[in-house]
Protein backbone atom coordinates (compact mmCIF):
# COMPACT_ATOMS: atom_id res chain seq x y z
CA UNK A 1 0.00 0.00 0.00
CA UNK A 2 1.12 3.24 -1.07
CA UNK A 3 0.12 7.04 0.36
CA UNK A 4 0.95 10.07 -2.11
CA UNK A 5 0.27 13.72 -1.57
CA UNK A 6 1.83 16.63 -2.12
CA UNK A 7 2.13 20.03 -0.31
CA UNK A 8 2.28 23.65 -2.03
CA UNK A 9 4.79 26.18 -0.36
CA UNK A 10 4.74 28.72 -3.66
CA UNK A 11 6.66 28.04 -5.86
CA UNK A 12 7.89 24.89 -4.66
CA UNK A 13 5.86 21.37 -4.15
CA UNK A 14 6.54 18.53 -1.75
CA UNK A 15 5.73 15.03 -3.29
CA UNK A 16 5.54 12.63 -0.31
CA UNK A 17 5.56 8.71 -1.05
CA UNK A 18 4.92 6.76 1.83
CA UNK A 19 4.92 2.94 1.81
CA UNK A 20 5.97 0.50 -0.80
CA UNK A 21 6.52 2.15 -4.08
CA UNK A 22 6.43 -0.63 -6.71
CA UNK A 23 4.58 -1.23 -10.17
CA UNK A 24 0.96 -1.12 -8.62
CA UNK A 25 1.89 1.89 -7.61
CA UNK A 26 3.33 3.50 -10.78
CA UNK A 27 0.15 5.06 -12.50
CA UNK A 28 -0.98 7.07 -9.34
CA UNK A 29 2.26 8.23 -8.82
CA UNK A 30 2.24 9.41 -12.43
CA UNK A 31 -1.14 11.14 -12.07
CA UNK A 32 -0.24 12.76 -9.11
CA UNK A 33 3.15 13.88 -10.93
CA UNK A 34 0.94 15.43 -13.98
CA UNK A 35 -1.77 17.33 -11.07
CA UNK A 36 1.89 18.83 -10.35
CA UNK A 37 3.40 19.75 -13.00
CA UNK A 38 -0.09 21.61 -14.27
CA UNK A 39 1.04 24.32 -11.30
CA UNK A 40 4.28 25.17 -12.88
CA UNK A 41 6.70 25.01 -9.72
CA UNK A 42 9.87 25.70 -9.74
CA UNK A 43 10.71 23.31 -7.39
CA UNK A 44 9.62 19.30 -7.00
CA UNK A 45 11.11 17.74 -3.69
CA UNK A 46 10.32 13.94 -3.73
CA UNK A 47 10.50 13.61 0.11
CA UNK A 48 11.35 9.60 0.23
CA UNK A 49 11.88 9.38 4.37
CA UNK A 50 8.42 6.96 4.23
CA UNK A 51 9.15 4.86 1.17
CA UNK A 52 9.75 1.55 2.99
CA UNK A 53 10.28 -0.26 -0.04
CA UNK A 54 11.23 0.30 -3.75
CA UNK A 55 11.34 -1.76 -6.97
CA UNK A 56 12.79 -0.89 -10.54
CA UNK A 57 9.23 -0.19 -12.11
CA UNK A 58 9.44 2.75 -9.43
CA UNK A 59 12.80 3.85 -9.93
CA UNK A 60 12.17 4.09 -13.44
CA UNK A 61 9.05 6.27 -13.09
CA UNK A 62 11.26 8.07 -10.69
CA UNK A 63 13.84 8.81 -13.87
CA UNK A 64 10.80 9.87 -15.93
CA UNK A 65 9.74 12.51 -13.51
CA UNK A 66 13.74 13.71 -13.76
CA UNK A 67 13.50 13.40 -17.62
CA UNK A 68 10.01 15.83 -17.39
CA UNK A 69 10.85 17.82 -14.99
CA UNK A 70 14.25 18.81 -16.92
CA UNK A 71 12.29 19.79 -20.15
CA UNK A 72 10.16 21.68 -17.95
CA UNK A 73 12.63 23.57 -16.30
CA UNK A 74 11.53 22.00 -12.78
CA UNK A 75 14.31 21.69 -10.82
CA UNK A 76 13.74 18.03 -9.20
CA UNK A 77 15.06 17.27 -5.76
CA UNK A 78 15.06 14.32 -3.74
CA UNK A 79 15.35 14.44 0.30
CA UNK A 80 15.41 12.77 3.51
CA UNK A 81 15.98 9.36 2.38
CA UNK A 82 15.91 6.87 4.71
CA UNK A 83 19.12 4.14 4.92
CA UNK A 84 16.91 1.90 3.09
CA UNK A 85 16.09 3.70 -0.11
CA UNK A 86 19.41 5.44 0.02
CA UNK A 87 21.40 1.98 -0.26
CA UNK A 88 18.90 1.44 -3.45
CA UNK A 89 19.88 5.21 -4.80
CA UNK A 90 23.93 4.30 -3.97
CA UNK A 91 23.71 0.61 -5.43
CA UNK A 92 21.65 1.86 -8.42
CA UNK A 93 24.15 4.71 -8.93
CA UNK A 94 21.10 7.55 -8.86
CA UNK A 95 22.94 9.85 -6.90
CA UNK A 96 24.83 10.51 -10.75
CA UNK A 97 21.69 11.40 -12.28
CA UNK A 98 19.41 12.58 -8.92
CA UNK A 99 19.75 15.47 -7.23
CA UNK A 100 20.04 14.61 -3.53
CA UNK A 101 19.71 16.22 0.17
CA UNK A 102 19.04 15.96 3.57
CA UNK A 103 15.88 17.10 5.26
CA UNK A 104 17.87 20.17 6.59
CA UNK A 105 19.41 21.30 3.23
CA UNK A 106 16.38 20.94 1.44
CA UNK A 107 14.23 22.97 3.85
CA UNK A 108 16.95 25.34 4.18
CA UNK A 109 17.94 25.74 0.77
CA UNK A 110 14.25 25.53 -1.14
CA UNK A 111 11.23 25.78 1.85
CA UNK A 112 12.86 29.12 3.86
């Protein structure tokens, strides 16, 4: 099971994924993705502390939002990953395409 929502603070959104992100989960995340894009942030942060698992039908939508968001000129962000999803991000070698921070630096840098 899967809980996404997102939070507007201007000019930047916070997409939260909670649970297990795999291929049941893809569309909604994707529809949820397009209700954001339609608000023309400037910003996306992908908080990932609650994703408790993730599997390579995820990841991949995960590159597709990067791939949209970079012809949209959204800058895409992801933070607070838990030791868990961040092993996935190191072993996977996403850290060379994804943007990623801690809690702290994003809310500092993006959510002042």
């Amino acid at each position: 099971m899967i809980a996404i929502t997102f939070e507007e603070h201007g000019d930047v959104i916070v997409f939260n994924i909670a649970g297990e992100f795999f291929i049941e989960s893809v569309e909604f995340a994707e529809k949820t993705w397009n209700q954001i894009v339609q608000k023309n942030p400037r910003v996306v942060g992908i908080n990932c502390r609650e994703i408790k698992f993730i599997d390579s039908s995820a990841i991949g939508v995960l590159v597709k939002f990067l791939n949209n968001s970079s012809k949209l000129n959204i800058q895409l962000i992801f933070f607070d990953l838990n030791d868990t999803i961040l092993n996935v991000f190191k072993t996977a070698k996403l850290g060379n395409f994804f943007t990623i921070l801690d809690k702290e630096q994003f809310q500092y840098q993006y959510l002042k």
